[in-house]
N, C-alpha and C. Protein backbone atom coordinates (compact mmCIF):
# COMPACT_ATOMS: atom_id res chain seq x y z
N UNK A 1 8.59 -19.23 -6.13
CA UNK A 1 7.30 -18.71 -5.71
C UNK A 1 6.43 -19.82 -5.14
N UNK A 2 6.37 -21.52 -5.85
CA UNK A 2 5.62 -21.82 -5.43
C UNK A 2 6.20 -22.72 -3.36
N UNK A 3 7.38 -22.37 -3.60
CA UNK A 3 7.84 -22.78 -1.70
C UNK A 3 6.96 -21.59 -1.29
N UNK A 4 7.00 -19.91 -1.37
CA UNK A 4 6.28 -18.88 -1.00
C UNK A 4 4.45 -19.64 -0.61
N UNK A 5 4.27 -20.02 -1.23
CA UNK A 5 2.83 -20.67 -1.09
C UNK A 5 2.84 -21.73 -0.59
N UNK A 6 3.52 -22.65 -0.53
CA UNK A 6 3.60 -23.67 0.27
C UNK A 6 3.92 -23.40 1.56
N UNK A 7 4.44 -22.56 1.84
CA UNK A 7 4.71 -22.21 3.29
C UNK A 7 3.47 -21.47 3.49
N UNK A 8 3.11 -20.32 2.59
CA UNK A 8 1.96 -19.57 3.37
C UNK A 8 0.37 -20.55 3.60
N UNK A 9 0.27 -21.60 2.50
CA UNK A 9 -1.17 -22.25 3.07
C UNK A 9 -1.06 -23.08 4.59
N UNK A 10 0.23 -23.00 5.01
CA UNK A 10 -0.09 -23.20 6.28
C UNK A 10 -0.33 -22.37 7.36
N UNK A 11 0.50 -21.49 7.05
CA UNK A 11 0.41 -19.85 7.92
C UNK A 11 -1.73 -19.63 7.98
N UNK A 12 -1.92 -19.90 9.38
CA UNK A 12 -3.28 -18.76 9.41
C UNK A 12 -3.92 -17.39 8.89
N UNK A 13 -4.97 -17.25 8.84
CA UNK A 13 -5.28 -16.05 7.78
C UNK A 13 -4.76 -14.77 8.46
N UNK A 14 -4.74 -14.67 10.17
CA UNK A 14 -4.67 -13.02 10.66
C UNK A 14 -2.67 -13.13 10.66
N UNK A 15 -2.54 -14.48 10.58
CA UNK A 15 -0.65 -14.17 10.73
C UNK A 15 -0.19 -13.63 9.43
N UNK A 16 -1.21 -13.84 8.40
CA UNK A 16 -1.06 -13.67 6.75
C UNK A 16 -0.99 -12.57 6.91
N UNK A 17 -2.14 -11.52 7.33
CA UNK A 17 -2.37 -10.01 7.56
C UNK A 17 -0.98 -9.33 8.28
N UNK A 18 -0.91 -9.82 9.35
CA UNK A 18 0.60 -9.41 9.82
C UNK A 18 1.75 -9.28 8.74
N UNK A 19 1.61 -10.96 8.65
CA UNK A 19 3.35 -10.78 7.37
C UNK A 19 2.90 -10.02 6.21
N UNK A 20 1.75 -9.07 5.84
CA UNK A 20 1.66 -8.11 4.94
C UNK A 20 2.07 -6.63 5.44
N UNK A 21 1.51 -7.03 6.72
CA UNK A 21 2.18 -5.45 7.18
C UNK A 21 3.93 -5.47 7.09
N UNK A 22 4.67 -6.12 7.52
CA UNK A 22 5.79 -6.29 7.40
C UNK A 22 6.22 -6.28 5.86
N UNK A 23 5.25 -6.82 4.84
CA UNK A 23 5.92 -6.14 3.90
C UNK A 23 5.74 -4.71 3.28
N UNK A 24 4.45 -4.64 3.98
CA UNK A 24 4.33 -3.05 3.70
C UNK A 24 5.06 -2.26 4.09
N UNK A 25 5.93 -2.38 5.39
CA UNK A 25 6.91 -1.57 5.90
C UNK A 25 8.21 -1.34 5.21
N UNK A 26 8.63 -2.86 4.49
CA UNK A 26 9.57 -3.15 3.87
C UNK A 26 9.56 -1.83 2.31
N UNK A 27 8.08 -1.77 1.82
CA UNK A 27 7.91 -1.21 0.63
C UNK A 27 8.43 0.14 1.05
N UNK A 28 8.10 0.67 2.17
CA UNK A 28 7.65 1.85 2.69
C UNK A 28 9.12 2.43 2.78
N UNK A 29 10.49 1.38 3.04
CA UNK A 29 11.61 1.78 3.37
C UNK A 29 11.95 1.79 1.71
N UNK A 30 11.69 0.84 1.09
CA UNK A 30 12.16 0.95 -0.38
C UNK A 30 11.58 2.58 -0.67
N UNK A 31 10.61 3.24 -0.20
CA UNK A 31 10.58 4.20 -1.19
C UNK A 31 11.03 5.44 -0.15
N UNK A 32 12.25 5.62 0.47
CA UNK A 32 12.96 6.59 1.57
C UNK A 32 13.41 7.83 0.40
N UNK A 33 13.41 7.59 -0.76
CA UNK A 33 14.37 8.43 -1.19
C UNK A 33 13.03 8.73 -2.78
N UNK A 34 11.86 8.37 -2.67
CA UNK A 34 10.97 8.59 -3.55
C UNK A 34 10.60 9.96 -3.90
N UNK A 35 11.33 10.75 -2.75
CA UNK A 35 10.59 12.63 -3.49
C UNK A 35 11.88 13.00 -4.06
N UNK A 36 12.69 12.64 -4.72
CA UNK A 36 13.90 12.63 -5.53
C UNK A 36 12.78 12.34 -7.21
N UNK A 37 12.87 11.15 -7.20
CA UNK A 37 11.64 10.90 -8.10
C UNK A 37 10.49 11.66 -8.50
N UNK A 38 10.06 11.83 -7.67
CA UNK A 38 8.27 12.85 -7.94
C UNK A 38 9.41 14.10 -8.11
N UNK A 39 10.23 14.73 -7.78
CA UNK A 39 10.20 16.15 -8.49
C UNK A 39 11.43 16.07 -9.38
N UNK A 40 11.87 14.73 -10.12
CA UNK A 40 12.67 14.85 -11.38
C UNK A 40 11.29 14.66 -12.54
N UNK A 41 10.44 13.98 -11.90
CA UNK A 41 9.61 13.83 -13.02
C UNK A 41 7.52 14.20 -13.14
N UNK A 42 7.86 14.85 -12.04
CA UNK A 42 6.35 15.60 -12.02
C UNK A 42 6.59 17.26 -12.41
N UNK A 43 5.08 17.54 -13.27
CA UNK A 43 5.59 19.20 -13.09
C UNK A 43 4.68 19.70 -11.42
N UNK A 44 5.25 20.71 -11.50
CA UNK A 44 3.98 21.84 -10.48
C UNK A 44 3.88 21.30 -9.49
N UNK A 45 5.27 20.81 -9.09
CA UNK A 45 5.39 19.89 -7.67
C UNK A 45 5.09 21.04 -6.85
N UNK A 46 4.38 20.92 -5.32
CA UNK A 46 4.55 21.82 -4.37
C UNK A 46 5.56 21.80 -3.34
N UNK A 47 5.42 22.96 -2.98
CA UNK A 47 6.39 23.21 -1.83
C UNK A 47 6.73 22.17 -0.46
N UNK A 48 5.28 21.52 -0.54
CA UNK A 48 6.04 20.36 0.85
C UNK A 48 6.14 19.31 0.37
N UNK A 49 6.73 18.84 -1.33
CA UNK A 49 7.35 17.62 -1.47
C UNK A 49 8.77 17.73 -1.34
N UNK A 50 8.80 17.42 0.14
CA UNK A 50 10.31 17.29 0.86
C UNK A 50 10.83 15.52 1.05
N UNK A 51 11.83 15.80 1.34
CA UNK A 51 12.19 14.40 1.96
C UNK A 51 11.80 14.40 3.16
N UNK A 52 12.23 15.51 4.10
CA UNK A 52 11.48 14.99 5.36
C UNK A 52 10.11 14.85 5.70
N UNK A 53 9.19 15.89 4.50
CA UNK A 53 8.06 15.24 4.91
C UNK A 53 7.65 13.72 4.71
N UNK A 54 8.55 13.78 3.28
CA UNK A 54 7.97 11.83 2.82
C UNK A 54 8.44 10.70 3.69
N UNK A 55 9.48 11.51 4.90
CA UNK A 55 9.95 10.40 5.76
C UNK A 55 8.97 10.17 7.40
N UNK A 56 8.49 11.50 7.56
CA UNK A 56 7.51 11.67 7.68
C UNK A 56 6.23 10.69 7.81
N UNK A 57 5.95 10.63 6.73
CA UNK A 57 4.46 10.26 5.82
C UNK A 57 4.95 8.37 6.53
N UNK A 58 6.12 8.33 5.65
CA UNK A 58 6.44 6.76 5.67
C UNK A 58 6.63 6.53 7.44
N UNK A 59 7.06 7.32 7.83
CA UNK A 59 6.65 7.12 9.56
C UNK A 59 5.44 7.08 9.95
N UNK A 60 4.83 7.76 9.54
CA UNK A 60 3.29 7.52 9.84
C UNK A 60 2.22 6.60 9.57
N UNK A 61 2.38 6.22 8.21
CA UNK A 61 2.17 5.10 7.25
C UNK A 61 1.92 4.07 8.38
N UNK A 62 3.38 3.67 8.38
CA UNK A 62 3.83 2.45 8.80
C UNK A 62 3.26 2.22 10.19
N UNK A 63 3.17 3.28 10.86
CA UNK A 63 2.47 3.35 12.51
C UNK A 63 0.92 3.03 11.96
N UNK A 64 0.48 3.50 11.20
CA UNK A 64 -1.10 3.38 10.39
C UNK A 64 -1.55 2.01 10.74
N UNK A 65 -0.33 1.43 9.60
CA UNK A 65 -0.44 -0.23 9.17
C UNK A 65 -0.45 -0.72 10.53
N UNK A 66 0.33 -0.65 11.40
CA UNK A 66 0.39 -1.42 12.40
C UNK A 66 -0.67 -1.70 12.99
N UNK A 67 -1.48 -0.39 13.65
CA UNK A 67 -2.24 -0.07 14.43
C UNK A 67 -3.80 -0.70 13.66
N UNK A 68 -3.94 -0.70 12.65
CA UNK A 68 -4.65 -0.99 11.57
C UNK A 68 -5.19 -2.32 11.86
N UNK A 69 -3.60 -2.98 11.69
CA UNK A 69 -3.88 -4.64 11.28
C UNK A 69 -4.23 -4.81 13.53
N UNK A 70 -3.45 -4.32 13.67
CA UNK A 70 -3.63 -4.35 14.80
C UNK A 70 -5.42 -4.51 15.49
N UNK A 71 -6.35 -3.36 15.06
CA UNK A 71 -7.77 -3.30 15.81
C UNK A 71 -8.23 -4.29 14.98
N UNK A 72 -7.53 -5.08 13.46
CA UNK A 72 -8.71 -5.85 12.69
C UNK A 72 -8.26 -7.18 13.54
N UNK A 73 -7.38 -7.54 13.65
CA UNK A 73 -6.78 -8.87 14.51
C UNK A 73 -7.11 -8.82 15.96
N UNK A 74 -6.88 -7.94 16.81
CA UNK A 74 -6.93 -8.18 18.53
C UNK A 74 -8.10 -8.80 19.04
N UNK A 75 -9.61 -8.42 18.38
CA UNK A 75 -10.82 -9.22 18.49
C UNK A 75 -10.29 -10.82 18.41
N UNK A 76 -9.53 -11.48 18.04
CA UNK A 76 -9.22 -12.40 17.63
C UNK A 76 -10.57 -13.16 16.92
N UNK A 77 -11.16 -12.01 16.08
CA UNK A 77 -12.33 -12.99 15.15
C UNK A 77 -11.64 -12.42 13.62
N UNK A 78 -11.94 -13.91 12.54
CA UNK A 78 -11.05 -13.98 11.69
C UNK A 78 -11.91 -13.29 10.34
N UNK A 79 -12.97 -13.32 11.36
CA UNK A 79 -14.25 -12.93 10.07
C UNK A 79 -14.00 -11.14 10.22
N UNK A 80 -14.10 -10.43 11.45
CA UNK A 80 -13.66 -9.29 11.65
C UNK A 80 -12.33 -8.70 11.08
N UNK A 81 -11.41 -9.12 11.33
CA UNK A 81 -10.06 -9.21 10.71
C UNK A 81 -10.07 -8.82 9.11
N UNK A 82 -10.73 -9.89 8.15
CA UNK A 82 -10.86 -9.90 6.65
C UNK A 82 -11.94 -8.31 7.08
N UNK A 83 -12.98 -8.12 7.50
CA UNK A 83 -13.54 -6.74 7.02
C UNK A 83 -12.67 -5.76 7.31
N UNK A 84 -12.23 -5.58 8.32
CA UNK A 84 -11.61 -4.52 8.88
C UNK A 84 -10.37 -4.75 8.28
N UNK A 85 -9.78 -5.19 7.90
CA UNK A 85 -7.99 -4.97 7.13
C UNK A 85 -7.97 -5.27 5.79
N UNK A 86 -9.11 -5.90 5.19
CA UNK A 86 -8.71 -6.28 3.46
C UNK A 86 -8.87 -4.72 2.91
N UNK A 87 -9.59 -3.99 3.58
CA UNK A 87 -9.68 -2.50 2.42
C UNK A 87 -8.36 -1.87 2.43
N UNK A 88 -7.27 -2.03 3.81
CA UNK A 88 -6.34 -1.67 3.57
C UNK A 88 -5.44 -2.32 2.94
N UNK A 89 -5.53 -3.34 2.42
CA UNK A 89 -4.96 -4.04 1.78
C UNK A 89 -5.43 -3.98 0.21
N UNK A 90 -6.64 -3.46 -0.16
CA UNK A 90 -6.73 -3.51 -1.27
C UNK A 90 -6.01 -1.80 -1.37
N UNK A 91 -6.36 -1.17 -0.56
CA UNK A 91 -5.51 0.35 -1.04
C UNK A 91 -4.19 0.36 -1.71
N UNK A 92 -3.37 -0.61 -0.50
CA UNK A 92 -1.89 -0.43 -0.63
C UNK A 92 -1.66 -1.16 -2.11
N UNK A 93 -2.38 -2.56 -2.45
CA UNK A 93 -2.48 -2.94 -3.76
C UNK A 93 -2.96 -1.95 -4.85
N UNK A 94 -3.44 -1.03 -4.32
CA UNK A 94 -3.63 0.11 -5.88
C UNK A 94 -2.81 1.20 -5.92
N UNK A 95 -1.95 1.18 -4.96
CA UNK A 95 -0.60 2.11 -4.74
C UNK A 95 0.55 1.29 -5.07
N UNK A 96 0.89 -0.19 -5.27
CA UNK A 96 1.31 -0.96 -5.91
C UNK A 96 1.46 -0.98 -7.36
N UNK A 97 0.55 -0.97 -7.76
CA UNK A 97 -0.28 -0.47 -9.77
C UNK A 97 -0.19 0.79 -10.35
N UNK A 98 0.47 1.59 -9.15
CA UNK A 98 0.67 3.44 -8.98
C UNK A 98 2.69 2.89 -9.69
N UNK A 99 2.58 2.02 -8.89
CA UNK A 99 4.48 2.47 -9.00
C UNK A 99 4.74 1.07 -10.40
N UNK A 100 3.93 0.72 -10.92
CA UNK A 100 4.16 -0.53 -12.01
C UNK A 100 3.98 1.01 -12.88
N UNK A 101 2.68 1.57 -13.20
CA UNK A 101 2.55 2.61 -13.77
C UNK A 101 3.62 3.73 -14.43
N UNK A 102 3.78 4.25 -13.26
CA UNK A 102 5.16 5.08 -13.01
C UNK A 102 6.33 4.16 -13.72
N UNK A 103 6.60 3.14 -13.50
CA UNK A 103 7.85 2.65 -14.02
C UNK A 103 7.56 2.66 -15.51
N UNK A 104 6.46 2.17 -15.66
CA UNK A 104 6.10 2.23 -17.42
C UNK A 104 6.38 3.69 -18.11
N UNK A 105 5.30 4.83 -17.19
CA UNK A 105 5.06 5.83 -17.68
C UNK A 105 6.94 6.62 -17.89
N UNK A 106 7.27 6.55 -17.05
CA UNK A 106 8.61 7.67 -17.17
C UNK A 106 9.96 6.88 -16.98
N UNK A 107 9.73 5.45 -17.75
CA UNK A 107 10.45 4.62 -18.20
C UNK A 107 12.27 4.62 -17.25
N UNK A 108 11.61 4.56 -16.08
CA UNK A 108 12.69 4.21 -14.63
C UNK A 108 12.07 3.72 -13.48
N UNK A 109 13.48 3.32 -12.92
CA UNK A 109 12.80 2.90 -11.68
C UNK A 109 12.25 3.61 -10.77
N UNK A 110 11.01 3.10 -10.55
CA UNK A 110 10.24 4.11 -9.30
C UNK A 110 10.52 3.97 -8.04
N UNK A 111 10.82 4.29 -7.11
CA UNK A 111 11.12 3.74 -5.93
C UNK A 111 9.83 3.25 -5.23
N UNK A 112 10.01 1.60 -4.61
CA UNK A 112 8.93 1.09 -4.39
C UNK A 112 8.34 -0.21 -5.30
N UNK A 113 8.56 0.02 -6.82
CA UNK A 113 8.53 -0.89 -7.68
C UNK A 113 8.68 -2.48 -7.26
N UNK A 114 9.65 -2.53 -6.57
CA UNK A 114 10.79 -4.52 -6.34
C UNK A 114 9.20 -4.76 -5.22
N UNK A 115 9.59 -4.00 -4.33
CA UNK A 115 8.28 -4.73 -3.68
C UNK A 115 6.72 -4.92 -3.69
N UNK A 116 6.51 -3.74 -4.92
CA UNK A 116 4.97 -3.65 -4.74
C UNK A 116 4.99 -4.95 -5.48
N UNK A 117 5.90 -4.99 -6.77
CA UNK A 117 5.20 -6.08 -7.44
C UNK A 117 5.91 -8.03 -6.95
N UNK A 118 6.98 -7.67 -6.09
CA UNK A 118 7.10 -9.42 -5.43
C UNK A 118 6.54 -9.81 -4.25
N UNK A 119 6.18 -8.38 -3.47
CA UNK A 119 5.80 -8.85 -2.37
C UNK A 119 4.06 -8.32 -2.32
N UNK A 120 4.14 -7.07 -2.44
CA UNK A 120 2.51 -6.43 -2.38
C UNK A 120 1.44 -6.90 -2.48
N UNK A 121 1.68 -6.92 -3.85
CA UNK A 121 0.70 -7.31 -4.98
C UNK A 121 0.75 -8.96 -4.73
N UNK A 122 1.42 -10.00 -4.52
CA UNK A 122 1.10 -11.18 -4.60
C UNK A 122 0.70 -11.60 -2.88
N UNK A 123 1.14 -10.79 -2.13
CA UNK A 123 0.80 -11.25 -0.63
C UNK A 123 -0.65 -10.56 -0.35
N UNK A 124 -0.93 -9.32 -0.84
CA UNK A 124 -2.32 -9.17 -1.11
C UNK A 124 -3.49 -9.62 -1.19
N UNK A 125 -3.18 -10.15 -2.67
CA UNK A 125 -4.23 -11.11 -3.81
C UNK A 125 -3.58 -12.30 -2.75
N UNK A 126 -2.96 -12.90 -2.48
CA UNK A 126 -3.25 -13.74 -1.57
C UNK A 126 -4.30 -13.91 0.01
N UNK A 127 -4.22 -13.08 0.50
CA UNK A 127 -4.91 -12.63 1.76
C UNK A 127 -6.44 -12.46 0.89
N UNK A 128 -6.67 -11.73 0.27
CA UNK A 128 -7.50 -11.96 -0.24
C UNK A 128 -8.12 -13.41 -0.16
N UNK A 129 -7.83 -13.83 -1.35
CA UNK A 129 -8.07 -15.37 -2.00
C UNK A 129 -8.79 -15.85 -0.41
N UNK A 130 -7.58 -16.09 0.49
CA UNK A 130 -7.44 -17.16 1.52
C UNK A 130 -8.98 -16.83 2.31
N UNK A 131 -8.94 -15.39 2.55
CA UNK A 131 -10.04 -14.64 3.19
C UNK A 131 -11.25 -15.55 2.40
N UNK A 132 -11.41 -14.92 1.52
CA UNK A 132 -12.69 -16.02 0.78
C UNK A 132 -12.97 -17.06 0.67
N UNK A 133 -11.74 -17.92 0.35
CA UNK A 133 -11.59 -19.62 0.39
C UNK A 133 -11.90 -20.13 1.94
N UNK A 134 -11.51 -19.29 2.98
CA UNK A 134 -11.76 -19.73 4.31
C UNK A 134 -13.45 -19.06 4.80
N UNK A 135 -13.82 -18.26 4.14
CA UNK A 135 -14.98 -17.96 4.22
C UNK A 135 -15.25 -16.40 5.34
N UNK A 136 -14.34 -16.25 5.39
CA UNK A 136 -14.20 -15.24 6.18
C UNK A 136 -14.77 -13.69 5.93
N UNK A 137 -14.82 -13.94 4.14
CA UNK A 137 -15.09 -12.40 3.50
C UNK A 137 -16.21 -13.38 2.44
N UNK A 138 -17.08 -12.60 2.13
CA UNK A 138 -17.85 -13.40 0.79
C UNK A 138 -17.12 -12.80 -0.60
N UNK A 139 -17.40 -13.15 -1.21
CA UNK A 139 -16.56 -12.88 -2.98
C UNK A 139 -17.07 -11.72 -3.09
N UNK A 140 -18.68 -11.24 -2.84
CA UNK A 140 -18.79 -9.81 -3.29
C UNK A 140 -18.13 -8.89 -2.41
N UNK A 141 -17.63 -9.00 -1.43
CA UNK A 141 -16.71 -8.49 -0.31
C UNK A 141 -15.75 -7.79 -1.27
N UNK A 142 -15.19 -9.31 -1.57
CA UNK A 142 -14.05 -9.10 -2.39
C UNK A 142 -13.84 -8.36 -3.56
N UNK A 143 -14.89 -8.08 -4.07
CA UNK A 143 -15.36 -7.86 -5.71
C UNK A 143 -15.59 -6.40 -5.26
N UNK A 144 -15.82 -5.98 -4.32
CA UNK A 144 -16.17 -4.37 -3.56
C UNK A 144 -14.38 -3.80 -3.82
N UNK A 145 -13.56 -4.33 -3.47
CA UNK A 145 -12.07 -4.03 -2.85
C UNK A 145 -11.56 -3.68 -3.81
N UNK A 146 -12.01 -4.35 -5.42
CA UNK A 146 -11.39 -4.07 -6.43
C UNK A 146 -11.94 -2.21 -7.03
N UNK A 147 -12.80 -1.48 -5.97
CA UNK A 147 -12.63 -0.24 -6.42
C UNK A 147 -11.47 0.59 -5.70
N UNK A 148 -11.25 0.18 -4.47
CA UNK A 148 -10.36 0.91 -3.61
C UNK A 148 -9.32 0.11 -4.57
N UNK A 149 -8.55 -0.77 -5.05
CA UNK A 149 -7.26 -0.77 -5.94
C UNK A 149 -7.58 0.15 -7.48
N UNK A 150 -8.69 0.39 -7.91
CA UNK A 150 -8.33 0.94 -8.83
C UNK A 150 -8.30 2.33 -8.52
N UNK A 151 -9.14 3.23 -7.33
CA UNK A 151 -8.95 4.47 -7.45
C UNK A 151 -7.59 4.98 -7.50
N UNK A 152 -6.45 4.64 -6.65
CA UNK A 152 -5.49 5.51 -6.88
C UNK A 152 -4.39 5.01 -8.55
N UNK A 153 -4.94 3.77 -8.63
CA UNK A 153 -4.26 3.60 -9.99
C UNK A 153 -4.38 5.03 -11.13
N UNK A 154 -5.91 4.69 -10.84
CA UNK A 154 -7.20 5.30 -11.51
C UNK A 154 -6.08 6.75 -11.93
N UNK A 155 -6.49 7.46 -11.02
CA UNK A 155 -5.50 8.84 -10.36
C UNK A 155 -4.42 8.99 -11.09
N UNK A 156 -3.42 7.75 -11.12
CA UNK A 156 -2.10 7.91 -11.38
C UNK A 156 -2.15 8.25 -12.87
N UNK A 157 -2.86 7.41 -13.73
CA UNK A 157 -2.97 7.40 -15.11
C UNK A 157 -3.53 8.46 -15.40
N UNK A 158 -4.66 8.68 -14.86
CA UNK A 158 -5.39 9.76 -15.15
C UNK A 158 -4.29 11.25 -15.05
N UNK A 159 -3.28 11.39 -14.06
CA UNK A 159 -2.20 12.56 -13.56
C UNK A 159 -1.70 12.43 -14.99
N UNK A 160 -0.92 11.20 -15.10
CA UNK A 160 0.14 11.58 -16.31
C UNK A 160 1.30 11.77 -15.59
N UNK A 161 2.13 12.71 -15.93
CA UNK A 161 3.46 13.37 -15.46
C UNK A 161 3.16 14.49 -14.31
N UNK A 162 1.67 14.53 -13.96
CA UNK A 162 1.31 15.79 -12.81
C UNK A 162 1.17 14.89 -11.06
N UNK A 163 1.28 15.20 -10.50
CA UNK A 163 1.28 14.71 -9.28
C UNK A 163 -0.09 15.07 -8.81
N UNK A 164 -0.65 13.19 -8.28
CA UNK A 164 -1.95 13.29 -7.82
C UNK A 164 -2.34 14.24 -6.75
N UNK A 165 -3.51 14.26 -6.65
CA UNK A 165 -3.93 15.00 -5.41
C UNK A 165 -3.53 14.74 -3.87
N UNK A 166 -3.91 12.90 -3.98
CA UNK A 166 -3.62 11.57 -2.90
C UNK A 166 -2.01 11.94 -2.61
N UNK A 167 -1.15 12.16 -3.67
CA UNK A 167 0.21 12.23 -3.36
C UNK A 167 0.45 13.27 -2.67
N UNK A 168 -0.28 14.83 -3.29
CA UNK A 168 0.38 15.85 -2.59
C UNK A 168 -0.56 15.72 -1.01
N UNK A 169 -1.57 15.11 -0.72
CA UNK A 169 -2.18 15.34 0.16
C UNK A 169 -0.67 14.65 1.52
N UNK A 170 -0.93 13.75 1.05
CA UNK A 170 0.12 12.92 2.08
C UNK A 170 1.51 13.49 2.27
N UNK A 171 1.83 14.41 1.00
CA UNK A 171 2.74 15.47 1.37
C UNK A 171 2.50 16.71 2.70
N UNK A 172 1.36 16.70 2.45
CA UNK A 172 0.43 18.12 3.23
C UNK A 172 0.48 17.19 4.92
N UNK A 173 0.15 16.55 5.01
CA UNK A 173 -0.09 15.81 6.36
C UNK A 173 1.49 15.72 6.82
N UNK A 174 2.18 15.26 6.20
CA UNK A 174 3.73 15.04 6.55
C UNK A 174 3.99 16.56 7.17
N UNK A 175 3.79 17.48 5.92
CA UNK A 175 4.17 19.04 6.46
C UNK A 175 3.44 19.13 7.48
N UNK A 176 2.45 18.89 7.96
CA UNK A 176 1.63 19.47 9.19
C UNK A 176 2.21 18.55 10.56
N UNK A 177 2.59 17.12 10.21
CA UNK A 177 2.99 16.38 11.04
C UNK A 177 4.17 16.85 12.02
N UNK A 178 5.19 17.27 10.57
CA UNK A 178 6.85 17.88 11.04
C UNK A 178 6.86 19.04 11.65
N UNK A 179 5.47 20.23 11.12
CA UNK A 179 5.48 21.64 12.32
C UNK A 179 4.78 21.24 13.57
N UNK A 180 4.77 20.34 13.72
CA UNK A 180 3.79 19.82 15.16
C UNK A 180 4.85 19.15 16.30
N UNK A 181 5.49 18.49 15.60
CA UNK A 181 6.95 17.65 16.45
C UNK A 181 7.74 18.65 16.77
C-alpha cells in the first residue's frame, strides 16, 4: 500500500479523479452478476431487479462517472474539479460501506466488496485528503461530503434484509432505460 501512495503523491489532483473513475468502473464490472445477490437475500424484491436491468444501470453508471469527472476536470481549474467531483466521490464511498455492510449483514460475499474496500474507499479518502492538503476544497467542504457517504450507508442498515429505495430506484431507471433502446 505504501508504493500505492508513493506513486500517487506524485500523480496530480484531476489525474487522481480520473484514476478513480477507472476504479469505479472496475467496481462496477465486479458487481455484473450482483442481482443474483439482492434476490437470494432481500425480501419483496421487485419485478425489475433483473440482470439486464443491473447491466443496464452499470452501463449507465459508468457513462455517469465519465462524463462527471469529465465537466469537473475540462475547465482545467483544480479548485472546480474538487467541487464538482468530490460529491461524487463521496457517494460512491457510501455505496462502498453499503457492500462492507452487506458482507457483514448476510455473512457472504457481496459482489463489489474486493474493490469498494482496496480500491474505493482508499482512492477516495485519498482524493479527498489531497483536495484539501492542496487547498483546492476547504476541510468544511470536506466535512459536508461526509453526509452524502453516510446517506446510503445510512439506508442500507437502516433496510436490513429489505432492499433500499436508492437500489430499487436504479433498478426502475435501468427498466425504463432497456424499454427505450
Amino acid at each position: 500500500m505504501n508504493i500505492l501512495l508513493d506513486i500517487l503523491k506524485n500523480v496530480d489532483f484531476v489525474h487522481v479523479l480520473w484514476i478513480f473513475v477507472i476504479a469505479f468502473v472496475i467496481h462496477e464490472v465486479e458487481e455484473w452478476n450482483i442481482t443474483e445477490f439482492e434476490r437470494r437475500n432481500f425480501v419483496n424484491v421487485p419485478a425489475t431487479v433483473t440482470k439486464p436491468n443491473a447491466l443496464i444501470w452499470i452501463g449507465f453508471v459508468c457513462t455517469l462517472a465519465f462524463m462527471w469527472c469529465a465537466a469537473a476536470t475540462l475547465p482545467g481549474n483544480p479548485v472546480i474539479a474538487a467541487y464538482v467531483f468530490l460529491p461524487a466521490i463521496a457517494l460512491v464511498i457510501g455505496n462502498a460501506f453499503q457492500h462492507i455492510f452487506w458482507t457483514y449483514y448476510f455473512k457472504q460475499y457481496a459482489p463489489g466488496i474486493v474493490t469498494a474496500v482496496f480500491l474505493l474507499i482508499p482512492l477516495g479518502s485519498y482524493a479527498v485528503v489531497k483536495a484539501v492538503q492542496q487547498g483546492y476544497a476547504p476541510l468544511w467542504y470536506a466535512a459536508v461530503l461526509i453526509v452524502l457517504i453516510a446517506v446510503p450507508f445510512t439506508h442500507a442498515v437502516r433496510a436490513g434484509n429489505k432492499m433500499t429505495t436508492m437500489i430499487q430506484g436504479i433498478y426502475n431507471l435501468g427498466d425504463w432505460i432497456s424499454k427505450r433502446l
